[in-house]
N, C-alpha and C. Protein backbone atom coordinates (compact mmCIF):
# COMPACT_ATOMS: atom_id res chain seq x y z
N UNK A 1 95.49 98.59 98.47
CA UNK A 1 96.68 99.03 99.18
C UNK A 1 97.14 100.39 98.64
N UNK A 2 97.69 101.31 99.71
CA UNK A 2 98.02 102.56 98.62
C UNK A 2 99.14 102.47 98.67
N UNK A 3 99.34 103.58 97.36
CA UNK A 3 100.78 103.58 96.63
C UNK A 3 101.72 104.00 97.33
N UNK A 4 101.37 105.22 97.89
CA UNK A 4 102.61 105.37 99.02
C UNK A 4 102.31 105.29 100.44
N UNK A 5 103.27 104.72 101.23
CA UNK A 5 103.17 104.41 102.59
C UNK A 5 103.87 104.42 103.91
N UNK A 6 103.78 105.40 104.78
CA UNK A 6 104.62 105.77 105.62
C UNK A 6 105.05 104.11 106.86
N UNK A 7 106.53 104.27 106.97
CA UNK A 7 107.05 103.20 107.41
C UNK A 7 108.42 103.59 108.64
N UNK A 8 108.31 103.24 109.86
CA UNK A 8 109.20 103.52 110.38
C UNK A 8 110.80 102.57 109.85
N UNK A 9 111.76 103.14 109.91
CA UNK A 9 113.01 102.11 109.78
C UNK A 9 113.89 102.17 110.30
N UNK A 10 114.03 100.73 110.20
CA UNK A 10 115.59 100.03 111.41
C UNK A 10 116.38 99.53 110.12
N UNK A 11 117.52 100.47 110.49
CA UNK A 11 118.74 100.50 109.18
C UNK A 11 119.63 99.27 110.20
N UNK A 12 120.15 98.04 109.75
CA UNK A 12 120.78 97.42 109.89
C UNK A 12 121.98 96.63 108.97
N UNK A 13 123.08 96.19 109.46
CA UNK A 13 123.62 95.35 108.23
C UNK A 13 122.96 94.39 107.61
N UNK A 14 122.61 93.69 108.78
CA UNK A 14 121.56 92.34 108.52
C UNK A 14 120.68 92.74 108.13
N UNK A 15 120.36 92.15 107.02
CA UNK A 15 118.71 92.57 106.46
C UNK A 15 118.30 90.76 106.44
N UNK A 16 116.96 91.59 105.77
CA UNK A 16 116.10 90.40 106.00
C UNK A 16 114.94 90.44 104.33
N UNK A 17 114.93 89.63 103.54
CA UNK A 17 113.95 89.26 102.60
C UNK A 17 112.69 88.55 102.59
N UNK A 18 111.71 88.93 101.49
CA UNK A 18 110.63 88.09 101.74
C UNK A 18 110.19 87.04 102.10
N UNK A 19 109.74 86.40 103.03
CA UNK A 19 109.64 84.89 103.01
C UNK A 19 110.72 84.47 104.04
N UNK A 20 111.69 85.28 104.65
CA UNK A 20 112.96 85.13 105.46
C UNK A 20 112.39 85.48 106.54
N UNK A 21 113.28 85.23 107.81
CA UNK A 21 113.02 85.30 109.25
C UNK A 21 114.63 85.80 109.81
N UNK A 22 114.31 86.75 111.06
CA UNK A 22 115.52 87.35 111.24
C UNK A 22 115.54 87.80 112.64
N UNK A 23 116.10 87.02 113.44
CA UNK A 23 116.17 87.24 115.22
C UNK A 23 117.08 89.09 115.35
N UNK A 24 116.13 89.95 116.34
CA UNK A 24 116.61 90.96 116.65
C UNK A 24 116.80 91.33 117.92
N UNK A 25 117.73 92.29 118.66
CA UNK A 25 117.62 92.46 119.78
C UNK A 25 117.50 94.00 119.93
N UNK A 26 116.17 94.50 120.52
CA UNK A 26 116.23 95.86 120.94
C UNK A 26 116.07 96.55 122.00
N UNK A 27 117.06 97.49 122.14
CA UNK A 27 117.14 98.06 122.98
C UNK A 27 116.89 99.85 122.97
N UNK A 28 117.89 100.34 122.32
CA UNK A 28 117.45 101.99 122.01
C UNK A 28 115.79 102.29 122.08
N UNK A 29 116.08 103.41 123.06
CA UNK A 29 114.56 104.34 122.83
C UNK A 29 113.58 103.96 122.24
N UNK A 30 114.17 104.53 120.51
CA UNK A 30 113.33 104.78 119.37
C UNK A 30 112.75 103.44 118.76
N UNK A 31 113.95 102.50 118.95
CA UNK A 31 113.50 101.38 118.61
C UNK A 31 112.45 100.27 118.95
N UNK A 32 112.70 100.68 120.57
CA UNK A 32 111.47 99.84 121.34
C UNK A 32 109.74 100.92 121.36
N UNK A 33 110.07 102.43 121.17
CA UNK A 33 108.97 102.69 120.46
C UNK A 33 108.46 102.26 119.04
N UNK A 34 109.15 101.66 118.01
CA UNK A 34 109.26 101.80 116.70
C UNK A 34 108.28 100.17 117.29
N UNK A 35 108.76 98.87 117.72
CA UNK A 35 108.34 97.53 117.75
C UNK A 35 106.75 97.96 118.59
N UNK A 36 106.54 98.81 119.88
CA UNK A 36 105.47 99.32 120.41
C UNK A 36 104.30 99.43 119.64
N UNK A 37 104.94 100.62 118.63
CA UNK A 37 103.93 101.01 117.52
C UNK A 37 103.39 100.06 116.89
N UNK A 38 103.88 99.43 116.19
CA UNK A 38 104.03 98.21 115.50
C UNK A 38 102.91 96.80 115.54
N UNK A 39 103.76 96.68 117.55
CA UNK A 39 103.05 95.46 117.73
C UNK A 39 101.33 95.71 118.66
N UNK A 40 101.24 97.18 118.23
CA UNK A 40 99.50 97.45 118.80
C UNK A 40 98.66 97.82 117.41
N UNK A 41 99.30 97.64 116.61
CA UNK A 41 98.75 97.90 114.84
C UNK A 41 98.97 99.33 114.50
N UNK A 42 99.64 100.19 115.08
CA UNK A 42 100.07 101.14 114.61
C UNK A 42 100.84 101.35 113.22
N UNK A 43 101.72 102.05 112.98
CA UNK A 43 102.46 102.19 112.30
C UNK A 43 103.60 101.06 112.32
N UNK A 44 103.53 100.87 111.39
CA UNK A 44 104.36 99.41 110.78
C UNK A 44 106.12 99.81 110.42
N UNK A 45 106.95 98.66 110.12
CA UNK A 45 108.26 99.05 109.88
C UNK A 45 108.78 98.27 109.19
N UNK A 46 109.90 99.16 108.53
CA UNK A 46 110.82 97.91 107.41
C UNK A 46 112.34 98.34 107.67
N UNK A 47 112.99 96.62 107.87
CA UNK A 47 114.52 96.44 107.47
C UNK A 47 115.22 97.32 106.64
N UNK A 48 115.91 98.22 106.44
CA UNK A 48 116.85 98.44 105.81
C UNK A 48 118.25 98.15 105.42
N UNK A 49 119.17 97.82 104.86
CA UNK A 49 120.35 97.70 104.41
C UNK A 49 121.48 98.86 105.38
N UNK A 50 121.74 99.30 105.86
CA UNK A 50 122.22 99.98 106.15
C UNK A 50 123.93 100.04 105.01
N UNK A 51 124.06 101.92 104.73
CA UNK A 51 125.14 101.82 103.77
C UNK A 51 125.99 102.63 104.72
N UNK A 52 127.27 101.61 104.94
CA UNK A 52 128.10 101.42 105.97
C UNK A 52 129.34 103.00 105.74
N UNK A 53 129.35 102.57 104.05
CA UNK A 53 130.05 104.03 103.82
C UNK A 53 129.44 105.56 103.91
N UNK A 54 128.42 105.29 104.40
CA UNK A 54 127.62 106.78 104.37
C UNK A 54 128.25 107.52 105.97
N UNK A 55 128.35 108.60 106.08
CA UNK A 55 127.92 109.15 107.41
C UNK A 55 127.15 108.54 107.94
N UNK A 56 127.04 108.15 109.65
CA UNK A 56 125.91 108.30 110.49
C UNK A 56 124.51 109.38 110.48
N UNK A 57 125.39 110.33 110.77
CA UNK A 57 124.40 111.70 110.70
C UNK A 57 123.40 111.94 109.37
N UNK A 58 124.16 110.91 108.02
CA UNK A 58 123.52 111.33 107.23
C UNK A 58 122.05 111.24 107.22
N UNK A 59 121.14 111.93 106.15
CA UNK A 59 119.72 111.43 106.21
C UNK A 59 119.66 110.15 106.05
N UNK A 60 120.08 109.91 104.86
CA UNK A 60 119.78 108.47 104.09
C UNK A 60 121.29 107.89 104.14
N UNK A 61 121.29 106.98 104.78
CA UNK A 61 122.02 106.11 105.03
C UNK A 61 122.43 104.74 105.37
N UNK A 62 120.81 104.97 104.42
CA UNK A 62 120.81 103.29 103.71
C UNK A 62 120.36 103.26 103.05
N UNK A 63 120.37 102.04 102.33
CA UNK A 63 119.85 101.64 100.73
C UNK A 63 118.68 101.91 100.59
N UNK A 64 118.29 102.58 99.23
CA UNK A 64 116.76 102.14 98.77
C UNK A 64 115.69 101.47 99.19
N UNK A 65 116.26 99.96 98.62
CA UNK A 65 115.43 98.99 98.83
C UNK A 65 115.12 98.69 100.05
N UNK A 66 114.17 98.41 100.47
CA UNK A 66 114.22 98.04 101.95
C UNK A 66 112.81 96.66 102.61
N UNK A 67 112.82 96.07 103.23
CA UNK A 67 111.78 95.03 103.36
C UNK A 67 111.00 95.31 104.65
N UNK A 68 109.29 95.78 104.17
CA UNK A 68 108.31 95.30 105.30
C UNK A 68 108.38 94.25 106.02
N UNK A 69 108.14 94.60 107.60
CA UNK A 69 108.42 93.14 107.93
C UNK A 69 106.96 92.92 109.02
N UNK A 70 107.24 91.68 109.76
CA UNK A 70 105.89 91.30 110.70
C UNK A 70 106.35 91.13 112.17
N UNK A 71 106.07 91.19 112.82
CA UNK A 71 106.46 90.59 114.18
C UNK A 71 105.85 89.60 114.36
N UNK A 72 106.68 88.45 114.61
CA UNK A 72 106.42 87.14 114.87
C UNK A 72 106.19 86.26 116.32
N UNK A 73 107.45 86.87 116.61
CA UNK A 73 107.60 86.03 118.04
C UNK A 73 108.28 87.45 118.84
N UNK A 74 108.19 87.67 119.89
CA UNK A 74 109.18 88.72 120.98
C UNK A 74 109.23 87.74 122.35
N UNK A 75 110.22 88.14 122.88
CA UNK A 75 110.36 87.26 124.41
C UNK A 75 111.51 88.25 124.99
N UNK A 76 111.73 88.21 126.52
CA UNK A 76 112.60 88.95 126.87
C UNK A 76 113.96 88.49 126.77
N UNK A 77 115.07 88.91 126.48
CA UNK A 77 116.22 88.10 126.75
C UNK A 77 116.83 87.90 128.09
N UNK A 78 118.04 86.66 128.24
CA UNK A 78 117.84 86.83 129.78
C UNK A 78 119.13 88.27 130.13
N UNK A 79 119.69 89.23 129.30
CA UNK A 79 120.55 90.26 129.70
C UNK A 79 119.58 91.10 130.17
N UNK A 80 117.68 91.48 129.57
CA UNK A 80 117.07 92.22 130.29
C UNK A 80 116.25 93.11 128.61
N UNK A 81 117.03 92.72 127.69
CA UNK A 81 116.72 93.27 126.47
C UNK A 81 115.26 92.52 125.73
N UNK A 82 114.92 93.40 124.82
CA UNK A 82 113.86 92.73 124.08
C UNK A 82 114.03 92.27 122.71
N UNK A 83 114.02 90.83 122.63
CA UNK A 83 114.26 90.07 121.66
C UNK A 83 113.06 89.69 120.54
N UNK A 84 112.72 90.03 119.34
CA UNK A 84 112.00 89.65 118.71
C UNK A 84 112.25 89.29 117.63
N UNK A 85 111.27 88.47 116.88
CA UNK A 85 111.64 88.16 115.60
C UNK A 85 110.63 88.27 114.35
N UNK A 86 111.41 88.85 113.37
CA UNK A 86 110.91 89.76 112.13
C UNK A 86 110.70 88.54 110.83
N UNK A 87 109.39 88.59 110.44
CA UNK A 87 109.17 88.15 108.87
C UNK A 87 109.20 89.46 107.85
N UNK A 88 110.01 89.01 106.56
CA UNK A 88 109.68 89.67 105.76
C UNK A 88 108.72 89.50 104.97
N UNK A 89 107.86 90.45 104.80
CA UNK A 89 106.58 90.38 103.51
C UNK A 89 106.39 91.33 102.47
N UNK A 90 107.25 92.09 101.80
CA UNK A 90 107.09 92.41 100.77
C UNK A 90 108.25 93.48 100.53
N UNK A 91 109.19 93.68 99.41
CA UNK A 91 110.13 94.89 99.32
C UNK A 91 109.28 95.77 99.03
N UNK A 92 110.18 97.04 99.88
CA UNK A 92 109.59 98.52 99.36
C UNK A 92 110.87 99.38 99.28
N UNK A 93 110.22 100.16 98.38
CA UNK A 93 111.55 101.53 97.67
C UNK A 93 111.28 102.79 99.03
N UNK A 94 112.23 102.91 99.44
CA UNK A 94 112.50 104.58 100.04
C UNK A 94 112.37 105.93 99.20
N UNK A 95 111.45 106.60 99.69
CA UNK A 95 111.81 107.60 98.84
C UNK A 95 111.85 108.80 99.78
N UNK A 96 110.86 109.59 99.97
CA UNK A 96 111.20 110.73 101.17
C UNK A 96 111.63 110.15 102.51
N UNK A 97 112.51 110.64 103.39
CA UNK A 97 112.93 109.68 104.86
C UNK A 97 112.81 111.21 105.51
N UNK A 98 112.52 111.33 107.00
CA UNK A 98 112.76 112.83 107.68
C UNK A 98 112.76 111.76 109.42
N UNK A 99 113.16 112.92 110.31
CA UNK A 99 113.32 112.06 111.21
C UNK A 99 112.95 112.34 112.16
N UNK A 100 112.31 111.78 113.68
CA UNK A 100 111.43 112.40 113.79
C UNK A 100 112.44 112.44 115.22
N UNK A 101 110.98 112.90 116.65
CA UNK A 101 112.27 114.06 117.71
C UNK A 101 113.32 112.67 118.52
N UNK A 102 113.16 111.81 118.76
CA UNK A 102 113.58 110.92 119.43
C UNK A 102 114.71 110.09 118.59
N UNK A 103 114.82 110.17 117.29
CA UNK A 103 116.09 110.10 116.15
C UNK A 103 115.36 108.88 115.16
N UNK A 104 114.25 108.57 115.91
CA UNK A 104 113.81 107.54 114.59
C UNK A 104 113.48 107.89 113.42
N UNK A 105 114.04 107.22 112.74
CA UNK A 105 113.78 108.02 110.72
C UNK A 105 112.07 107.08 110.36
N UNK A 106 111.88 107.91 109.50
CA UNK A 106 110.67 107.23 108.83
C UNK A 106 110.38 107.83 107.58
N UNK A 107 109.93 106.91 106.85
CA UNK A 107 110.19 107.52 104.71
C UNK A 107 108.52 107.11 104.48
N UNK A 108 108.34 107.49 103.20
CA UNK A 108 107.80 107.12 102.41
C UNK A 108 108.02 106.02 101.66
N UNK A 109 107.66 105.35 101.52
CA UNK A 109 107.73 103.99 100.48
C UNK A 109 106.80 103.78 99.45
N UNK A 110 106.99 102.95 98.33
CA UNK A 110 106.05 102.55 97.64
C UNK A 110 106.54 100.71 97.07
N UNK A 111 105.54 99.98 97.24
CA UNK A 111 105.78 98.76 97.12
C UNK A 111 106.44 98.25 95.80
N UNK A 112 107.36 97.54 95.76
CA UNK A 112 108.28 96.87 94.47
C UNK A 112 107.70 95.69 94.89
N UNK A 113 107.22 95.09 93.25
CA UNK A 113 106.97 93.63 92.89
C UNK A 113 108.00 92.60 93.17
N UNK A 114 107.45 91.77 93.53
CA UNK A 114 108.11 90.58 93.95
C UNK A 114 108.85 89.73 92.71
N UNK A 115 109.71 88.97 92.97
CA UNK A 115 110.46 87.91 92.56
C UNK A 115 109.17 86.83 92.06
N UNK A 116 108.91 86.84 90.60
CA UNK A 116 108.21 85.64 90.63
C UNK A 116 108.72 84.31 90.59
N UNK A 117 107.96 83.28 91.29
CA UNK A 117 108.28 81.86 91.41
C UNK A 117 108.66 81.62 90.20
N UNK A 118 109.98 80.71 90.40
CA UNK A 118 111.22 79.97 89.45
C UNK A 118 111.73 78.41 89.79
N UNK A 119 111.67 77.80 88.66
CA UNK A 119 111.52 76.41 88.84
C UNK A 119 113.69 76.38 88.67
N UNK A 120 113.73 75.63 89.39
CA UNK A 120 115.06 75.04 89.45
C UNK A 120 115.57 73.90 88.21
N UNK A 121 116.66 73.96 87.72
CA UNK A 121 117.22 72.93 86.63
C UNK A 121 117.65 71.71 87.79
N UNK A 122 117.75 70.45 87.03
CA UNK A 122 118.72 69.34 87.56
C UNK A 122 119.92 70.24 88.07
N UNK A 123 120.86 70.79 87.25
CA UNK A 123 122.25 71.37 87.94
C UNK A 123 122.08 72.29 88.91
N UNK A 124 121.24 72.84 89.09
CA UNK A 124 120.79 74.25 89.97
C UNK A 124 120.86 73.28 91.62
N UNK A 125 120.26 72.49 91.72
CA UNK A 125 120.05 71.88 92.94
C UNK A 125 121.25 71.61 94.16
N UNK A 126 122.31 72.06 93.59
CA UNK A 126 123.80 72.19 95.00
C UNK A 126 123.50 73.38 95.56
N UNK A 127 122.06 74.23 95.31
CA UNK A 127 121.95 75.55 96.06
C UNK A 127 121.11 75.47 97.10
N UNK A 128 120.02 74.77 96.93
CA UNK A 128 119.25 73.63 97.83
C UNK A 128 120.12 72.87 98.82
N UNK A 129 120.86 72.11 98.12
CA UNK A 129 121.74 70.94 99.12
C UNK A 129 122.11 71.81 100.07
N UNK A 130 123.07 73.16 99.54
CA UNK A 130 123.93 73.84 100.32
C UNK A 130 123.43 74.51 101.39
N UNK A 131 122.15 75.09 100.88
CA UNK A 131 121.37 75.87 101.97
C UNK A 131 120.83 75.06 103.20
N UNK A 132 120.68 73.96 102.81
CA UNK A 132 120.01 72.76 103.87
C UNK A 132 121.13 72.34 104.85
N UNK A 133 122.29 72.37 104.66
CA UNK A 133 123.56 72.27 104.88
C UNK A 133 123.98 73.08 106.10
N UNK A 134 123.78 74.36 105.59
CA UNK A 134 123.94 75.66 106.27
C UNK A 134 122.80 75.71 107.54
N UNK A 135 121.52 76.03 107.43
CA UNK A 135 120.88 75.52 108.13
C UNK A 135 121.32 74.33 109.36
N UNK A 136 121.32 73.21 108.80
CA UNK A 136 121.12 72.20 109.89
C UNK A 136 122.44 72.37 110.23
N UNK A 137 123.19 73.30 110.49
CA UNK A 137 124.75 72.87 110.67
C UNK A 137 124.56 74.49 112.07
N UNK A 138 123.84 75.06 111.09
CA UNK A 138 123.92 76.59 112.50
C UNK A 138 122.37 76.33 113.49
N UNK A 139 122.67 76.37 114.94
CA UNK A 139 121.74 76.24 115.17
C UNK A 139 120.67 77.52 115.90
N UNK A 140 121.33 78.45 115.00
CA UNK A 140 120.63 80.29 115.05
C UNK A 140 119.66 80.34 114.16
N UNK A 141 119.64 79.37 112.83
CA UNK A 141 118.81 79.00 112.07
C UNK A 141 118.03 78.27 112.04
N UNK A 142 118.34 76.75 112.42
CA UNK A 142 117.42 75.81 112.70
C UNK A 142 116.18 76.49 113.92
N UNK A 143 116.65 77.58 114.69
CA UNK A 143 115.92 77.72 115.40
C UNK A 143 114.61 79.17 114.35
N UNK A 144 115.08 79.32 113.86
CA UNK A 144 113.91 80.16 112.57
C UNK A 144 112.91 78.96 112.21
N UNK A 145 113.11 78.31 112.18
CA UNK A 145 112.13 76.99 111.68
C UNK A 145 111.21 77.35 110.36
N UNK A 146 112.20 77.76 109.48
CA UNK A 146 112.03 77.90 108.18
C UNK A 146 111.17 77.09 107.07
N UNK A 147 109.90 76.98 106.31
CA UNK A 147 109.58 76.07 106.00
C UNK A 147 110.16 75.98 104.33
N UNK A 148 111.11 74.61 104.21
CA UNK A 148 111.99 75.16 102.67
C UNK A 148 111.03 75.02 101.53
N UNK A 149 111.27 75.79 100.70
CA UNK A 149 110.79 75.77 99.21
C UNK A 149 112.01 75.50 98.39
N UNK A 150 111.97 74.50 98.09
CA UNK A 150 113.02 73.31 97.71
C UNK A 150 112.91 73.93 96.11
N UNK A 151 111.83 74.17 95.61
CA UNK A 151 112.02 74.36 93.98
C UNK A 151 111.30 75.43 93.64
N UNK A 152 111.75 76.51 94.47
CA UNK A 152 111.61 77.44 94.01
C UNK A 152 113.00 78.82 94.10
N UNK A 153 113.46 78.62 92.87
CA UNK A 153 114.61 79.52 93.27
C UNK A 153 114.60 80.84 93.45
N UNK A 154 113.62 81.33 93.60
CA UNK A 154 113.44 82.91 93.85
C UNK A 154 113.48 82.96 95.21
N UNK A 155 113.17 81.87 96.28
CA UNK A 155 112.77 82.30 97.74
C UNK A 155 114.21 81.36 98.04
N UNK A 156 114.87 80.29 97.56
CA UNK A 156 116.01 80.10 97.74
C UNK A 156 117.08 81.01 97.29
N UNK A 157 117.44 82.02 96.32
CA UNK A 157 118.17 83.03 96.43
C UNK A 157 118.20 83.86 97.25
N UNK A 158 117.15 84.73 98.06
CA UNK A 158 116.77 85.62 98.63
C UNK A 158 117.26 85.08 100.12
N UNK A 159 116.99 83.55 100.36
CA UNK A 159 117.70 83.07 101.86
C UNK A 159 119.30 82.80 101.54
N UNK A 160 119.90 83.17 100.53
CA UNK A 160 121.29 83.02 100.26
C UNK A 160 121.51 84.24 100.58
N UNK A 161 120.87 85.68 100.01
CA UNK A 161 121.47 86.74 99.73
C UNK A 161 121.38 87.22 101.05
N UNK A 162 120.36 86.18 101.95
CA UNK A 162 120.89 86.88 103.62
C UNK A 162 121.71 86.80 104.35
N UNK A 163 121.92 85.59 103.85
CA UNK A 163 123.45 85.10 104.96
C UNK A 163 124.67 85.32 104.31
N UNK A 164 124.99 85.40 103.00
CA UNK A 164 126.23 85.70 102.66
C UNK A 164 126.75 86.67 102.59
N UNK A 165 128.41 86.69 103.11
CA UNK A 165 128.94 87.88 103.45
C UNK A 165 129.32 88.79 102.28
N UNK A 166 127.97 89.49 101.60
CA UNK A 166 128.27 90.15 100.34
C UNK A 166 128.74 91.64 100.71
N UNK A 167 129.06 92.21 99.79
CA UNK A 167 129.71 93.77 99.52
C UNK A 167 127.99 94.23 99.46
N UNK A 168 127.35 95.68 100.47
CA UNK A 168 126.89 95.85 100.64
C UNK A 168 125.94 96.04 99.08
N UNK A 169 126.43 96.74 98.55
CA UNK A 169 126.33 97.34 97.00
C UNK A 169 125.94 96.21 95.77
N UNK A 170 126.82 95.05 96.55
CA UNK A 170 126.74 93.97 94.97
C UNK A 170 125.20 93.50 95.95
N UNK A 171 125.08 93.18 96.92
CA UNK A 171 123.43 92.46 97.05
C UNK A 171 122.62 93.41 96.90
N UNK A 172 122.90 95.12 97.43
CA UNK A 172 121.57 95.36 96.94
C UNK A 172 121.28 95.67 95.49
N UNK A 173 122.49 95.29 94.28
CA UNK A 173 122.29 95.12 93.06
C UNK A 173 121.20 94.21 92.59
N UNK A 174 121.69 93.12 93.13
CA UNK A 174 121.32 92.10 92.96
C UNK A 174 119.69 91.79 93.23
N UNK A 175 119.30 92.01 94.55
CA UNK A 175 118.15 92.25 94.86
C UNK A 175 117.02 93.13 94.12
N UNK A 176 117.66 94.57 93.81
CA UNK A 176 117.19 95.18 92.32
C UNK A 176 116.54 94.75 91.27
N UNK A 177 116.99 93.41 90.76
CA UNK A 177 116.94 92.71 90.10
C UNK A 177 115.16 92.53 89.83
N UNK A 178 114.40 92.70 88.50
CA UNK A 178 113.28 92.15 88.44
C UNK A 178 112.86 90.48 89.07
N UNK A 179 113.48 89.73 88.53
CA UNK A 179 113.47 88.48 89.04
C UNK A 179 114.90 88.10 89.77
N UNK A 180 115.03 86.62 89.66
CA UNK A 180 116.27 86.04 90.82
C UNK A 180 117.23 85.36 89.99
N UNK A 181 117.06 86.14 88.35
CA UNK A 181 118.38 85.27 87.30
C UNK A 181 119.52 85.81 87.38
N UNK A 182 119.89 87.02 87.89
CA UNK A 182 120.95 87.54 88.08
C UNK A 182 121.59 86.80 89.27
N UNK A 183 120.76 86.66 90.74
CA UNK A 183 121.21 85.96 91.71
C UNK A 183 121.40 84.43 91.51
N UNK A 184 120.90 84.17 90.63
CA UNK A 184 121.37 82.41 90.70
C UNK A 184 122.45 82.28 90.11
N UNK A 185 122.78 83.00 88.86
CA UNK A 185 123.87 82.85 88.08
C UNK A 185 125.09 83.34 88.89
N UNK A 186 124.69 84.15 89.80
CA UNK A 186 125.77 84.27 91.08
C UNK A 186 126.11 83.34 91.94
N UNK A 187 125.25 82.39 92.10
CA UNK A 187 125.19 81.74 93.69
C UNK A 187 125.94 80.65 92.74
N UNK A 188 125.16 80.49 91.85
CA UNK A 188 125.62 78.94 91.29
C UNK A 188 127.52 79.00 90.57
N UNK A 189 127.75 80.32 90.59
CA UNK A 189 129.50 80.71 90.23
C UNK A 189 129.99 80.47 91.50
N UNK A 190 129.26 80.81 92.67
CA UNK A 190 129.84 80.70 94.16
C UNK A 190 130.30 79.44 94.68
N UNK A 191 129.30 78.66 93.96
CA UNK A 191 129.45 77.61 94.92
C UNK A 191 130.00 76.75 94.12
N UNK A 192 129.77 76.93 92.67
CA UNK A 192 130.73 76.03 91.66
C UNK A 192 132.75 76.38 92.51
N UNK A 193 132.98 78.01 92.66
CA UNK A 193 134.11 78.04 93.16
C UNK A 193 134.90 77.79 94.07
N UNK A 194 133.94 77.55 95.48
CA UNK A 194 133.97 76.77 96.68
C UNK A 194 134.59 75.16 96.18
N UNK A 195 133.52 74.31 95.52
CA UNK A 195 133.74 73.48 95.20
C UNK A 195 134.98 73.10 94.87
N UNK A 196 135.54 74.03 93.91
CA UNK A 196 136.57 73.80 92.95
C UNK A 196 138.28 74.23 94.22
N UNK A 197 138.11 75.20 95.02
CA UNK A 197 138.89 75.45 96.18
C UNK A 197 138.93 74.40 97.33
């Protein structure tokens, strides 16, 4: 694989992590060229964070970090739009971005190591319960048809750090993170405080 690798990107709030699944709807130009490219093996694309306090206009105006993704499923929606849905498979760092004539940005990247697999404690397990919870309770999710990794807390943090309504800045801290001990010791303060409210 080479080290650096050109990537088109869709800066969004919603992001999406490894091993995660993430329903999109596109419409703009650039964008339905960007899925085009994509879904004939062209040039490939990754999720971004979008950083909400930046300018629009700016270059970079979103986070670093950002996640390769796959196209999974597309179908039309019935408003007339094109609906598809994104796997993530691996984080990558931004580094050069320029943009090209139609306004789609596209960077350079180079791949960041993954979260290695992490075994869960007896007490750790209300993050599991909770997520299973969440899931079978929304049915925007159940319809991802997610397959859980119950004991592994690196791919159970990463499906927390998607759905929760974090401060743009503290998840992509967090995500930063070599492994997922910073994020558990978060999730597991979260939900200890829920509890306790």
């Amino acid at each position: 694989m080479k080290q650096e690798q050109e990537f088109a990107l869709f800066p969004l709030t919603a992001h999406v992590l490894p091993g995660g699944k993430l329903p999109l709807r596109i419409f703009e130009p650039r964008y339905v060229r960007m899925v085009r490219d994509a879904a004939a093996g062209g040039r490939p694309f990754c999720m971004c964070m979008l950083d909400v306090k930046a300018k629009p206009q700016t270059m970079m105006n979103m986070y670093p970090l950002a996640t390769e993704v796959a196209i999974i499923d597309f179908d039309q929606l019935p408003d007339g739009m094109l609906g598809i849905t994104v796997q993530g498979l691996r984080k990558r760092r931004l580094s050069r971005v320029w943009v090209e004539q139609d306004g789609l940005k596209v960077g350079e990247t180079s791949v960041v190591p993954e979260w290695p697999k992490q075994g869960l404690s007896l007490t750790q397990h209300k993050i599991v319960d909770q997520l299973q919870r969440l899931y079978q309770d929304n049915e925007s999710l159940q319809d991802l048809q997610l397959d859980f990794h119950d004991n592994d807390a690196s791919w159970l943090c990463q499906r927390w750090l998607e759905l929760l309504p974090m401060d743009p800045n503290d998840k992509q801290l967090l995500i930063e993170q070599p492994d997922c001990t910073a994020a558990l010791a978060f999730l597991e303060q979260a939900i200890r405080t829920t509890g306790e409210s």
